[in-house]
C-alpha atoms as a PDB file:
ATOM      1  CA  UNK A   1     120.109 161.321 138.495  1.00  0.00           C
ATOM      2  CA  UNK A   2     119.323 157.272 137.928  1.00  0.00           C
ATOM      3  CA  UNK A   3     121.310 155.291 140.545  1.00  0.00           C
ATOM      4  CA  UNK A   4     122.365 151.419 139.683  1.00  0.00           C
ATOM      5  CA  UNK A   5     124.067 149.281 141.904  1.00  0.00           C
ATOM      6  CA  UNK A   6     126.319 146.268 140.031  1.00  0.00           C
ATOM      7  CA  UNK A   7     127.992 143.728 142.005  1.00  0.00           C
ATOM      8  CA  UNK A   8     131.121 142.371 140.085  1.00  0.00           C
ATOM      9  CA  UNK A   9     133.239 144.048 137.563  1.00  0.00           C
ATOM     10  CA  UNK A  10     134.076 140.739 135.500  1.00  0.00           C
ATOM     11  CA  UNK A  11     133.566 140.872 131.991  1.00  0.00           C
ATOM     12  CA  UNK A  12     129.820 141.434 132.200  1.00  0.00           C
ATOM     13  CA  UNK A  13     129.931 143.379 135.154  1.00  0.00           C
ATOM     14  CA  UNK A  14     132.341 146.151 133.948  1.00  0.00           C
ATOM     15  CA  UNK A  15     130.203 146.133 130.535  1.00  0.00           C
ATOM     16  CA  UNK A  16     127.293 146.857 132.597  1.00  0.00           C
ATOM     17  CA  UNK A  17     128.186 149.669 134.613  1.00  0.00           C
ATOM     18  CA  UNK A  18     129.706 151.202 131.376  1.00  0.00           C
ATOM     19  CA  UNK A  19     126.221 150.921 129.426  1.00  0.00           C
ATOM     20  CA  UNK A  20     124.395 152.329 132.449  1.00  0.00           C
ATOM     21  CA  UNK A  21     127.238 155.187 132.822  1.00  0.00           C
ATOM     22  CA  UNK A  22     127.388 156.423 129.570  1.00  0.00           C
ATOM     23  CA  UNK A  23     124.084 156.309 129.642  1.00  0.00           C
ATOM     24  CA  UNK A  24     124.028 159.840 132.087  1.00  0.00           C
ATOM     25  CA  UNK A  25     123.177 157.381 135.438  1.00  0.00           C
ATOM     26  CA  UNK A  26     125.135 156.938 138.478  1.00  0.00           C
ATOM     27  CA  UNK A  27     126.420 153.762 138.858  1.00  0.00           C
ATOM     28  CA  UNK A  28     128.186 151.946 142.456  1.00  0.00           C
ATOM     29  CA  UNK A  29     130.385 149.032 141.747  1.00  0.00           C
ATOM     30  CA  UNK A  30     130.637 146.819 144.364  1.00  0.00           C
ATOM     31  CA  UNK A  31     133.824 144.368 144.121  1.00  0.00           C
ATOM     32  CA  UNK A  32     135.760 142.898 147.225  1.00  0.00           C
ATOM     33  CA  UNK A  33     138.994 144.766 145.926  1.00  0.00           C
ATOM     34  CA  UNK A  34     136.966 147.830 144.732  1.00  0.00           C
ATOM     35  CA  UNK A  35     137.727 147.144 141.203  1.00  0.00           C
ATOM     36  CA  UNK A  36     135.867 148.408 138.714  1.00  0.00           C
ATOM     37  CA  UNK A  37     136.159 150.397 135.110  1.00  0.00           C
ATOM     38  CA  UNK A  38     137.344 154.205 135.165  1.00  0.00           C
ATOM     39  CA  UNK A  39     134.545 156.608 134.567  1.00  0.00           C
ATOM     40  CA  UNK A  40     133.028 159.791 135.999  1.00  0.00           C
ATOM     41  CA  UNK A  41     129.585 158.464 136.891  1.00  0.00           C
ATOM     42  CA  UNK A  42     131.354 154.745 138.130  1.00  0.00           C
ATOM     43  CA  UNK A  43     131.328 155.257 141.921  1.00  0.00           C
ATOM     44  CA  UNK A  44     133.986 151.691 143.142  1.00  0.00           C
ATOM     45  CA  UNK A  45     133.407 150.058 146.489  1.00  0.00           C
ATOM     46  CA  UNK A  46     135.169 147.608 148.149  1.00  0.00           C
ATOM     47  CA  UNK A  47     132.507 145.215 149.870  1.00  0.00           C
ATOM     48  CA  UNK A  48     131.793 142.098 150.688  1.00  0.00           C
ATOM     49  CA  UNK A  49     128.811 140.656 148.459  1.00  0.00           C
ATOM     50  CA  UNK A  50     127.611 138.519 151.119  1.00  0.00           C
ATOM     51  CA  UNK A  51     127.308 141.402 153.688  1.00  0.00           C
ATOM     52  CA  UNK A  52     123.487 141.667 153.859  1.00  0.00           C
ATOM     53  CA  UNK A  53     123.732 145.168 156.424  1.00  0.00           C
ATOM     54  CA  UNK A  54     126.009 147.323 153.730  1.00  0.00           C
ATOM     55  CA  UNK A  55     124.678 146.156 150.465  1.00  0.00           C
ATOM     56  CA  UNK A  56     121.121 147.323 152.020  1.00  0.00           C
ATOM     57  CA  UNK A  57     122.700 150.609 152.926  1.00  0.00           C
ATOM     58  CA  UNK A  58     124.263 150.363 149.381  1.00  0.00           C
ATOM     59  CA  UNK A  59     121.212 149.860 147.687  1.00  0.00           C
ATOM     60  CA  UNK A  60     119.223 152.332 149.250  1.00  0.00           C
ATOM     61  CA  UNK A  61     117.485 154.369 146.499  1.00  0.00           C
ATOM     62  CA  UNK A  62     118.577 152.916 143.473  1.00  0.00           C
ATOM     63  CA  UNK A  63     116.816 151.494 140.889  1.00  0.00           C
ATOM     64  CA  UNK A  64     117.781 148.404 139.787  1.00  0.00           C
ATOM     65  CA  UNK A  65     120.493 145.702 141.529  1.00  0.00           C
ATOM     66  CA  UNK A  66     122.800 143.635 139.488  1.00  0.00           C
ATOM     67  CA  UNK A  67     123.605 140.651 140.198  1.00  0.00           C
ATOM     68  CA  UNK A  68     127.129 139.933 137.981  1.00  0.00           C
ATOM     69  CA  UNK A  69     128.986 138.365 140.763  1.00  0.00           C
ATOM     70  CA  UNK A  70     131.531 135.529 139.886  1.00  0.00           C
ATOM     71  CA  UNK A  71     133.108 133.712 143.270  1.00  0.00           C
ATOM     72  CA  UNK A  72     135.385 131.294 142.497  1.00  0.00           C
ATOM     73  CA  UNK A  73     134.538 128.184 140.642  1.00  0.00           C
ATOM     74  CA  UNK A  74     135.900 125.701 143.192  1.00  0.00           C
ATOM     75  CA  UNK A  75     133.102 127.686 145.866  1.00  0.00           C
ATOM     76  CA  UNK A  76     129.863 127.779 144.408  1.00  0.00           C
ATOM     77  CA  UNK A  77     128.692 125.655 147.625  1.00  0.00           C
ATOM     78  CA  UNK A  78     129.481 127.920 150.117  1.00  0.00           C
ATOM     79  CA  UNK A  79     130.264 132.046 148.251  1.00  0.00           C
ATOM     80  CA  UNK A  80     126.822 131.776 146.351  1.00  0.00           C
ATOM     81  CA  UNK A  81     124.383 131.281 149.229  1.00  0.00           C
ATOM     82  CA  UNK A  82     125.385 134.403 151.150  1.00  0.00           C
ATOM     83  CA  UNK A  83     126.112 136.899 148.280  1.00  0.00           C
ATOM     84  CA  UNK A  84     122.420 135.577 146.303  1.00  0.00           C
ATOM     85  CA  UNK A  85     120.407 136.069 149.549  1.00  0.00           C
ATOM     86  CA  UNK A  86     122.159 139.597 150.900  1.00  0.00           C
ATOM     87  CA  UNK A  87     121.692 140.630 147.392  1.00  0.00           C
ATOM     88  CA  UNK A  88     117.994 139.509 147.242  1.00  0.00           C
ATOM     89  CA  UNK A  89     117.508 141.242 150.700  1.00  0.00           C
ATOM     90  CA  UNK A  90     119.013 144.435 149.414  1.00  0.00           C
ATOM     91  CA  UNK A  91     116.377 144.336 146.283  1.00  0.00           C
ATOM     92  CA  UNK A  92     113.667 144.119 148.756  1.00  0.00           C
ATOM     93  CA  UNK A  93     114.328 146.461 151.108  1.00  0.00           C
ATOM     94  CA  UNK A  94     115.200 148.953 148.417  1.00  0.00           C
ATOM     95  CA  UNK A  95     112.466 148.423 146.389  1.00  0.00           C
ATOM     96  CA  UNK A  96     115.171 147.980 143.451  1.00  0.00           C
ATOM     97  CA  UNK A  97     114.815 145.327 140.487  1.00  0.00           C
ATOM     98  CA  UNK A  98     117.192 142.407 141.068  1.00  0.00           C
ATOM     99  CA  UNK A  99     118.741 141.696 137.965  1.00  0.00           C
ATOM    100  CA  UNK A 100     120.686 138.576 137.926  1.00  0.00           C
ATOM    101  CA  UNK A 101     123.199 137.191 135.404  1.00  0.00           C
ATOM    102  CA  UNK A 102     122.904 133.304 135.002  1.00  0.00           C
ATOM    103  CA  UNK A 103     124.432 130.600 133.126  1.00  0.00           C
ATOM    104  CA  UNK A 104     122.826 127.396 131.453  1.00  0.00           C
ATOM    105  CA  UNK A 105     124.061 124.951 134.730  1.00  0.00           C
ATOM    106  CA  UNK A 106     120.679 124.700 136.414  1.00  0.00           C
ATOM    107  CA  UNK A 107     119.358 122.996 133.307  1.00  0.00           C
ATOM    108  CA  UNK A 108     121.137 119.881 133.408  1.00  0.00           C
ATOM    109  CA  UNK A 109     121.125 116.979 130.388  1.00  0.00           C
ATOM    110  CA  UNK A 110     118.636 118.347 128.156  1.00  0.00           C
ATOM    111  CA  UNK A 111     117.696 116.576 124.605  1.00  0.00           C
ATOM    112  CA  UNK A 112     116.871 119.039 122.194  1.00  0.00           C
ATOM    113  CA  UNK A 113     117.567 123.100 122.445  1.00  0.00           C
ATOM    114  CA  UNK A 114     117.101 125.008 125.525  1.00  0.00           C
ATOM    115  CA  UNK A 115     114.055 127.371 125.285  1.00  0.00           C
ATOM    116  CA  UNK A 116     111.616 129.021 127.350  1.00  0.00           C
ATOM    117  CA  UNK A 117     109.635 126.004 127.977  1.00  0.00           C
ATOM    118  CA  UNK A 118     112.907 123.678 129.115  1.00  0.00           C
ATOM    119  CA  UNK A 119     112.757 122.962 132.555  1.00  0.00           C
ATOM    120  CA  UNK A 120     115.538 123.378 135.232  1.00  0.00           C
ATOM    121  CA  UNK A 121     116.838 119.939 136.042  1.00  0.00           C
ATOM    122  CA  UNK A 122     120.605 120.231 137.467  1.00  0.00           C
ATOM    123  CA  UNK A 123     122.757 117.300 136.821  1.00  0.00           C
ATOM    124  CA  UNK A 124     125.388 118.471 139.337  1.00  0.00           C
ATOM    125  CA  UNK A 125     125.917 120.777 142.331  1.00  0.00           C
ATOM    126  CA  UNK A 126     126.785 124.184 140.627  1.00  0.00           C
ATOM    127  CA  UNK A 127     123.707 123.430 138.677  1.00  0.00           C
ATOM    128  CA  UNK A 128     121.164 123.099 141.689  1.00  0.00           C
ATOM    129  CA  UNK A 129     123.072 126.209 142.933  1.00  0.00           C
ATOM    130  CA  UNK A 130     122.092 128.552 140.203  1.00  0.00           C
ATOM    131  CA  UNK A 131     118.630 126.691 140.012  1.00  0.00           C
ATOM    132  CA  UNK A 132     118.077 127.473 144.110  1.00  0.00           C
ATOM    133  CA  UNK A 133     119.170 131.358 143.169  1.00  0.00           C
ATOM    134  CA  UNK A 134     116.518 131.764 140.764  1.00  0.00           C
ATOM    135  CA  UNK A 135     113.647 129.813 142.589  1.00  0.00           C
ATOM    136  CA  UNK A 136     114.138 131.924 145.708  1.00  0.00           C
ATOM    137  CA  UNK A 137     114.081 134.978 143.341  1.00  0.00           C
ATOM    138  CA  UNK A 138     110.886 133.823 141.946  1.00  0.00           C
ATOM    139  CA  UNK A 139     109.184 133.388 144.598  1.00  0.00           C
ATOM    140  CA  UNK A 140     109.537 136.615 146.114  1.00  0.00           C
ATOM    141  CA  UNK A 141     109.072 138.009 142.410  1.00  0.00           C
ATOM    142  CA  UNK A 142     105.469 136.269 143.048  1.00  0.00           C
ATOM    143  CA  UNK A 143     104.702 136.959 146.320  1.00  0.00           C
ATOM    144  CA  UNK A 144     105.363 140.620 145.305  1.00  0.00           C
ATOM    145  CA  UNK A 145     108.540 141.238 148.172  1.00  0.00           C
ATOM    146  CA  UNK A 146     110.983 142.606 144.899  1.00  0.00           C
ATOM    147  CA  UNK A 147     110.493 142.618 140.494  1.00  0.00           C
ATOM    148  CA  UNK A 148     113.360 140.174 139.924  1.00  0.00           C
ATOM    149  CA  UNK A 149     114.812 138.916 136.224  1.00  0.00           C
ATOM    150  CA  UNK A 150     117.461 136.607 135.554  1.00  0.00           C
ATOM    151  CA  UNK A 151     119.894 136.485 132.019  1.00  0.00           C
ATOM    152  CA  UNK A 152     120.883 133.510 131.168  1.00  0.00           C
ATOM    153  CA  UNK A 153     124.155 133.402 128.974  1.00  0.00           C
ATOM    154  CA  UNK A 154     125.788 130.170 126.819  1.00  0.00           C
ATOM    155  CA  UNK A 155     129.447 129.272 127.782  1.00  0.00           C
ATOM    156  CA  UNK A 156     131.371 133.226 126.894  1.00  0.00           C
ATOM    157  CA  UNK A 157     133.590 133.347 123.663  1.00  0.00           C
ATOM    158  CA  UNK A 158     134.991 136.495 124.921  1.00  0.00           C
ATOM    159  CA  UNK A 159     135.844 136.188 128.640  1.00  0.00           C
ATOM    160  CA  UNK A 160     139.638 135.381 128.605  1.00  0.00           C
ATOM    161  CA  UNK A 161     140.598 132.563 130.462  1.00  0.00           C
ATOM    162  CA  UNK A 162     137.189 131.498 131.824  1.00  0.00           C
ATOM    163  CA  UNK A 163     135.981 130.765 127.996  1.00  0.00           C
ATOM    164  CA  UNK A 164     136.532 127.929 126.723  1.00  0.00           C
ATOM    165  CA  UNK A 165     137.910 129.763 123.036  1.00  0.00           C
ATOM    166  CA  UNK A 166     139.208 133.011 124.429  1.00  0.00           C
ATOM    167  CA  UNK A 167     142.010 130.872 126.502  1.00  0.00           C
ATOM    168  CA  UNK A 168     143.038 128.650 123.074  1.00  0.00           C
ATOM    169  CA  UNK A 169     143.250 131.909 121.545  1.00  0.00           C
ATOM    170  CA  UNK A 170     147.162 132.618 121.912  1.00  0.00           C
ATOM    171  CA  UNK A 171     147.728 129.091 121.217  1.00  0.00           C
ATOM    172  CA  UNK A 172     145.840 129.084 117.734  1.00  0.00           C
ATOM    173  CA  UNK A 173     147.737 132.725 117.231  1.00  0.00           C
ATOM    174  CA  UNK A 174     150.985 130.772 117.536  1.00  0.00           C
ATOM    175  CA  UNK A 175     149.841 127.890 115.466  1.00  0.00           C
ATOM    176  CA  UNK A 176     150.143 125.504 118.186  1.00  0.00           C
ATOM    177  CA  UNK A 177     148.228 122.303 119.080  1.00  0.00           C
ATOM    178  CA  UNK A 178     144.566 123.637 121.170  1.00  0.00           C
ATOM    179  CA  UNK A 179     143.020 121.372 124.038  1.00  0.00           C
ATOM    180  CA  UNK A 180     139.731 120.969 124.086  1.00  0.00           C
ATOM    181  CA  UNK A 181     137.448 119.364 126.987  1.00  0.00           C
ATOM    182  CA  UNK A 182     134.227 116.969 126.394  1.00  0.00           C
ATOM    183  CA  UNK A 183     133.989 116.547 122.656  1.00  0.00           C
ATOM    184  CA  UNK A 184     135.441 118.920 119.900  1.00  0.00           C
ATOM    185  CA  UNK A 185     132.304 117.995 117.119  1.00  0.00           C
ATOM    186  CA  UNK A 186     129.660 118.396 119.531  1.00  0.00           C
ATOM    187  CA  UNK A 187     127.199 121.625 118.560  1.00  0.00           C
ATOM    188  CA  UNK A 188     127.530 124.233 121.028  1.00  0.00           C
ATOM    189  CA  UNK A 189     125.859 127.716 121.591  1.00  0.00           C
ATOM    190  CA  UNK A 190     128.551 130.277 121.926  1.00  0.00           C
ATOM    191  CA  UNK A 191     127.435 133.706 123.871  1.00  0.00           C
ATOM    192  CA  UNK A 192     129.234 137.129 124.004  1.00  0.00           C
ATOM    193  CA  UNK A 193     129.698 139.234 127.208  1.00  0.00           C
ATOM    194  CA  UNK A 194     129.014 142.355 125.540  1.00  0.00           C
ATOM    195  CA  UNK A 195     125.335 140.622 124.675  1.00  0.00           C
ATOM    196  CA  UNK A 196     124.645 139.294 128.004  1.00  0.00           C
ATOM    197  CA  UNK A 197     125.382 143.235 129.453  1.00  0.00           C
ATOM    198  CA  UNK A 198     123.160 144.980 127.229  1.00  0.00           C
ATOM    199  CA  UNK A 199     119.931 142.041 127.918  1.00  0.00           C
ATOM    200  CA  UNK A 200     120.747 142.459 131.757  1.00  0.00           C
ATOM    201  CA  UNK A 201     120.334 146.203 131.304  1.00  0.00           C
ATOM    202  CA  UNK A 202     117.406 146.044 129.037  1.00  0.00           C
ATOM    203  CA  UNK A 203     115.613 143.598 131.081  1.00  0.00           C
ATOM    204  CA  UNK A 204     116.145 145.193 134.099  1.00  0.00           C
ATOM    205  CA  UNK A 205     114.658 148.488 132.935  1.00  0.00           C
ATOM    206  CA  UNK A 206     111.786 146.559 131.384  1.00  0.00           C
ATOM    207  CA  UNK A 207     108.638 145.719 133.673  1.00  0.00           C
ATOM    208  CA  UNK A 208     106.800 143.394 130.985  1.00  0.00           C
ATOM    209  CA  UNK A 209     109.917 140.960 131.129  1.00  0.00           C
ATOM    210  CA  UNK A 210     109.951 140.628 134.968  1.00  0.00           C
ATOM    211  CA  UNK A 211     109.376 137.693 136.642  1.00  0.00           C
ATOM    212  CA  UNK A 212     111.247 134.977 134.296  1.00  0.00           C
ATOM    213  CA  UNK A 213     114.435 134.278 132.937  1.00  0.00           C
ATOM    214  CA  UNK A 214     115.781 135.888 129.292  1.00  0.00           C
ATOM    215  CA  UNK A 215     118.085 133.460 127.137  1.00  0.00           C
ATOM    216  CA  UNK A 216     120.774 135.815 125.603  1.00  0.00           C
ATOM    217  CA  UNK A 217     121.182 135.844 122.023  1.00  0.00           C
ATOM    218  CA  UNK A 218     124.065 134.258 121.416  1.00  0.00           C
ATOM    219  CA  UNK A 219     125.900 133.007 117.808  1.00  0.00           C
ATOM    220  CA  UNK A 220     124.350 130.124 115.566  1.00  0.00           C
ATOM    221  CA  UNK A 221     125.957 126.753 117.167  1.00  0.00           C
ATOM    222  CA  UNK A 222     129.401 126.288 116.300  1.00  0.00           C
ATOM    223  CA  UNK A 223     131.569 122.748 117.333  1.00  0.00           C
ATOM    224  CA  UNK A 224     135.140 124.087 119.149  1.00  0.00           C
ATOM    225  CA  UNK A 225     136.395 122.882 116.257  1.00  0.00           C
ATOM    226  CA  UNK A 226     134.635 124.879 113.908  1.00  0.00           C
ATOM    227  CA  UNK A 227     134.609 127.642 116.778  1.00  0.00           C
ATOM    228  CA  UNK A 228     138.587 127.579 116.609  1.00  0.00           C
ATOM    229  CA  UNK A 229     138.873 127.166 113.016  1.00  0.00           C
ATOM    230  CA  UNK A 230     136.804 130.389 112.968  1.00  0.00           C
ATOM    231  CA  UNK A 231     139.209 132.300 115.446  1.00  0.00           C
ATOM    232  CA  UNK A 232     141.972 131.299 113.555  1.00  0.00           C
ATOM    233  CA  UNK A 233     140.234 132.429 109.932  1.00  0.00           C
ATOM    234  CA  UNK A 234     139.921 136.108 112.173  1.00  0.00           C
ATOM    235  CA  UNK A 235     143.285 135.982 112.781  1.00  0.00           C
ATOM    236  CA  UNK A 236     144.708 135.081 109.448  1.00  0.00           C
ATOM    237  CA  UNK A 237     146.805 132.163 110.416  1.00  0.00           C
ATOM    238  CA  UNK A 238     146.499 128.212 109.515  1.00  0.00           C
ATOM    239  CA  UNK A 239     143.101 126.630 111.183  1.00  0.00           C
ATOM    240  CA  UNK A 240     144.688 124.452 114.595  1.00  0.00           C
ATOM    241  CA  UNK A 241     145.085 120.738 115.418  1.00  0.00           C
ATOM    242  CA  UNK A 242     142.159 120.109 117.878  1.00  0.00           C
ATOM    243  CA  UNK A 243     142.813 117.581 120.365  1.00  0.00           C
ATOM    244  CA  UNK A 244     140.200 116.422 123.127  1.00  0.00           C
ATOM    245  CA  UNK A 245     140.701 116.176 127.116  1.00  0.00           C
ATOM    246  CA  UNK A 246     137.934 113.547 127.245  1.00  0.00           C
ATOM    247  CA  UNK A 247     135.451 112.987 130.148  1.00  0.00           C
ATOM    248  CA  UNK A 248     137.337 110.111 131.308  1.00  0.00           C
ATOM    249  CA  UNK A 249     140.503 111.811 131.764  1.00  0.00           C
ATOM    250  CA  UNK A 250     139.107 114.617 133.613  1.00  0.00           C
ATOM    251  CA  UNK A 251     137.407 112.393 135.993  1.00  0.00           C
ATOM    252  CA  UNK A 252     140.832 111.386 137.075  1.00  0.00           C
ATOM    253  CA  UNK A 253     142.793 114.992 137.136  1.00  0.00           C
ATOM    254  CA  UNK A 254     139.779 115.454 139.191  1.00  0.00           C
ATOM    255  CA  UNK A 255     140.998 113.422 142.122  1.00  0.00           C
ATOM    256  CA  UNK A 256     144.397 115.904 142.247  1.00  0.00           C
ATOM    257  CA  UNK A 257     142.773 119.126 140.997  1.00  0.00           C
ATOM    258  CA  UNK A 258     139.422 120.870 142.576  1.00  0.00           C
ATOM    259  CA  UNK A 259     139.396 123.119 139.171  1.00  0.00           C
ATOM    260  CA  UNK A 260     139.583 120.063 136.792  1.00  0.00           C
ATOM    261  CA  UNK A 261     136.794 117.832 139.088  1.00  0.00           C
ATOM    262  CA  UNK A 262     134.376 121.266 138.731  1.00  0.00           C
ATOM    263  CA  UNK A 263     135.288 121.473 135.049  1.00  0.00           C
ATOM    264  CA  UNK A 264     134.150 117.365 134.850  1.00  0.00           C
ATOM    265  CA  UNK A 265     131.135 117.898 136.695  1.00  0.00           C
ATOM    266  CA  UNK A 266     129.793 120.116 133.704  1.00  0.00           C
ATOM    267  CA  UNK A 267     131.801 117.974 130.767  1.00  0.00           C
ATOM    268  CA  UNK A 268     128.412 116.724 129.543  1.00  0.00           C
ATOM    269  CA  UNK A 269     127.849 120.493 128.174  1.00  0.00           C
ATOM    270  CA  UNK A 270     130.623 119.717 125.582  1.00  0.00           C
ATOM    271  CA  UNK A 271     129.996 115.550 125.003  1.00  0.00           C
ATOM    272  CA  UNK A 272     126.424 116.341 123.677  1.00  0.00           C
ATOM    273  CA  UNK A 273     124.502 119.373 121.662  1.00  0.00           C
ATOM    274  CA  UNK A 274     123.986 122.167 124.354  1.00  0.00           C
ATOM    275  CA  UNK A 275     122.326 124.862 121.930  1.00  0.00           C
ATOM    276  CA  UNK A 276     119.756 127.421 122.770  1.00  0.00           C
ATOM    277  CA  UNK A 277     116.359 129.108 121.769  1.00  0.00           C
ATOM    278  CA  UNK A 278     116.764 132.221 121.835  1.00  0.00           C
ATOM    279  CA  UNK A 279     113.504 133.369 119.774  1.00  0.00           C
ATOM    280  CA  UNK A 280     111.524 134.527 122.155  1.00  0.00           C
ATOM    281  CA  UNK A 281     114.370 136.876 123.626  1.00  0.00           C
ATOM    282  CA  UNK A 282     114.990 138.154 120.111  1.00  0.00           C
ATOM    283  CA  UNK A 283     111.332 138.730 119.896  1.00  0.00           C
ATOM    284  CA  UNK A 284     110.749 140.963 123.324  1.00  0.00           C
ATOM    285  CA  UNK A 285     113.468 142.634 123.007  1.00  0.00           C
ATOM    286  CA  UNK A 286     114.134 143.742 119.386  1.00  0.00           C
ATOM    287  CA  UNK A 287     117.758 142.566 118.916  1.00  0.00           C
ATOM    288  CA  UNK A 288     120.045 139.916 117.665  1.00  0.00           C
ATOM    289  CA  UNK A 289     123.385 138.933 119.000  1.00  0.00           C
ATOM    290  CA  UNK A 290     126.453 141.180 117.582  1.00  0.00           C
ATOM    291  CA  UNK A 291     128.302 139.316 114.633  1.00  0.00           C
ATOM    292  CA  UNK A 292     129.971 136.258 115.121  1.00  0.00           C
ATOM    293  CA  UNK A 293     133.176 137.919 113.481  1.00  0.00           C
ATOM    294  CA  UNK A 294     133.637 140.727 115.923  1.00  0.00           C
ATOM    295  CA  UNK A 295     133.298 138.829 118.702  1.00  0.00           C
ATOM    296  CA  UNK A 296     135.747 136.557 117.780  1.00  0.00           C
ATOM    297  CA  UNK A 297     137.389 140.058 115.989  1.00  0.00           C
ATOM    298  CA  UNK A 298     137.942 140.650 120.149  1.00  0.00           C
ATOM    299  CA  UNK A 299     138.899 137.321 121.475  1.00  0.00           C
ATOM    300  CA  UNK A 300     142.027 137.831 118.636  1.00  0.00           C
ATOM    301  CA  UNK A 301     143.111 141.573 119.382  1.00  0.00           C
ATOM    302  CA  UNK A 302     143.236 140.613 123.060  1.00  0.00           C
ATOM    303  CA  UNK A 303     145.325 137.367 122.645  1.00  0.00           C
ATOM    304  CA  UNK A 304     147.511 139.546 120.704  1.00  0.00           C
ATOM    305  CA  UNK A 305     147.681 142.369 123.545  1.00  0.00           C
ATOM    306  CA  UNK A 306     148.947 140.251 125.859  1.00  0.00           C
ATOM    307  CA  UNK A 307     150.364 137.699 124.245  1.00  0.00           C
ATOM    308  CA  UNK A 308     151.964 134.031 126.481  1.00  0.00           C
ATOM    309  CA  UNK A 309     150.214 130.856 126.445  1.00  0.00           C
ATOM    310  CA  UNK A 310     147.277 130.050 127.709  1.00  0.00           C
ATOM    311  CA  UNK A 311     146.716 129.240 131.261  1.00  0.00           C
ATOM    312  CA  UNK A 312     145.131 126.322 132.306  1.00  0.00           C
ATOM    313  CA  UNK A 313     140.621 126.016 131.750  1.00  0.00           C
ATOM    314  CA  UNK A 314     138.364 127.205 133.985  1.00  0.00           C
ATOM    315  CA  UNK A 315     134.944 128.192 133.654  1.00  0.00           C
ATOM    316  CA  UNK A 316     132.791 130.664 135.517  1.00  0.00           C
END
């Protein structure tokens, strides 16, 4: 039997043992708790990421890694380092595919959409995180130490409170005022958990796409305006009131609040179009994002599951 190893059980994570389980392989999920979702073939272990020794042992025979690890937002600087390189360690030593799950950070300001050509220049710290993480992959991709690819996924519509739209959700539901942060009429690429699983697993098992990074096909641009009035046409209620937490005043909550300076270190994501290419991912791999409407079809039955306001933004 086919033996995966996924670090994280997050939105993506979770989705991506699932895929790989029903699929007939044994899969270990690695968490800190030793969280992970219920199944027969889902083997959960409680381990620290960053512990280079056990996630070796961990790793030993299977075939790919993956890489959908989330440490907390405020501690990019100093969780990422040791969980990126044990994981790349394990890869090698394993002979397993590192499969990573990435975001759009290491790409900075850009000026037109983000393709396959647009070069990683991070504006901020998270950003040159995520870029280091990728270059150190590469270059043992090309020095042929470990087969490594990396996903890289728009801000989530679907990921509860670290999405932007999934944590307005119960406010639009209860036809309420929604915050927004940067800009609410600024274009905006929009990308679905369930999407960014099933590239991760497809890439991984795919030896032609090693070796570079996969944009995940994500919904035609939507503002968070139009975003939200979308959720709220789902939903059947009245479209919201949109107002804006602008880049100014999250430069100040920044001075009280590590979570809001992160969130303004990124702010120029929403103050500018941040769109991507995703052609050349639709292209390889035979597949378009799911519909816009179920998506947002899930962001709505959860809100209504669990009801409450929504808790204050963060982003992951």
């Amino acid at each position: 039997m086919t033996h995966h190893l996924v670090v994280g059980a997050g939105p993506v994570g979770s989705r991506v043992a699932l895929l790989l389980a029903e699929a007939g392989s044994h899969v270990r999920v690695v968490t800190r708790s030793g969280s992970g979702p219920d199944h027969p073939l889902v083997e959960r272990v409680a381990v620290d990421a960053g512990d280079a020794t056990r996630m070796q042992a961990l790793a030993s025979g299977a075939s790919a890694v993956y890489n959908c690890a989330n440490p907390a937002y405020t501690r990019w600087d100093t969780d990422w380092p040791p969980v990126a390189a044990s994981l790349l360690s394990a890869a090698e030593r394993s002979g397993a595919v590192l499969a990573t799950v990435s975001n759009l950070y290491g790409y900075g300001r850009v000026g037109g959409p983000i393709g396959p050509a647009t070069p990683l220049s991070p504006a901020e710290h998270k950003g040159e995180v995520r870029a280091r993480m990728w270059t150190d992959a590469l270059a043992a991709h090309e020095s042929g130490r470990v087969r490594a690819v990396e996903v890289r996924a728009s801000d989530y519509a679907d990921a509860g409170q670290a999405s932007h739209l999934a944590r307005n959700a119960p406010v639009v539901l209860a036809g309420r005022t929604a915050w927004v942060l940067g800009s609410a009429d600024q274009p905006h690429s929009w990308t679905s958990t369930r999407d960014t699983a099933r590239l991760l697993v497809d890439a991984a098992a795919d030896a032609s796409s090693h070796g570079r990074p996969w944009l995940v096909p994500s919904a035609p641009p939507r503002t968070q305006r139009e975003a939200l009035g979308d959720l709220a046409e789902v939903a059947g209620v009245p479209s919201p009131t949109v107002r804006v937490v602008g880049p100014r005043l999250l430069r100040l909550a920044g001075v009280a609040s590590p979570m809001m300076r992160e969130l303004s270190g990124t702010a120029y994501q929403l103050t500018a179009p941040f769109v991507v290419d995703d052609a050349a991912t639709r292209a390889h791999f035979g597949w378009a994002p799911e519909d816009w409407e179920v998506t947002l079809g899930r962001v709505v039955a959860a809100a209504r599951s669990t009801g409450g306001p929504a808790d204050p933004p963060r982003r992951g």
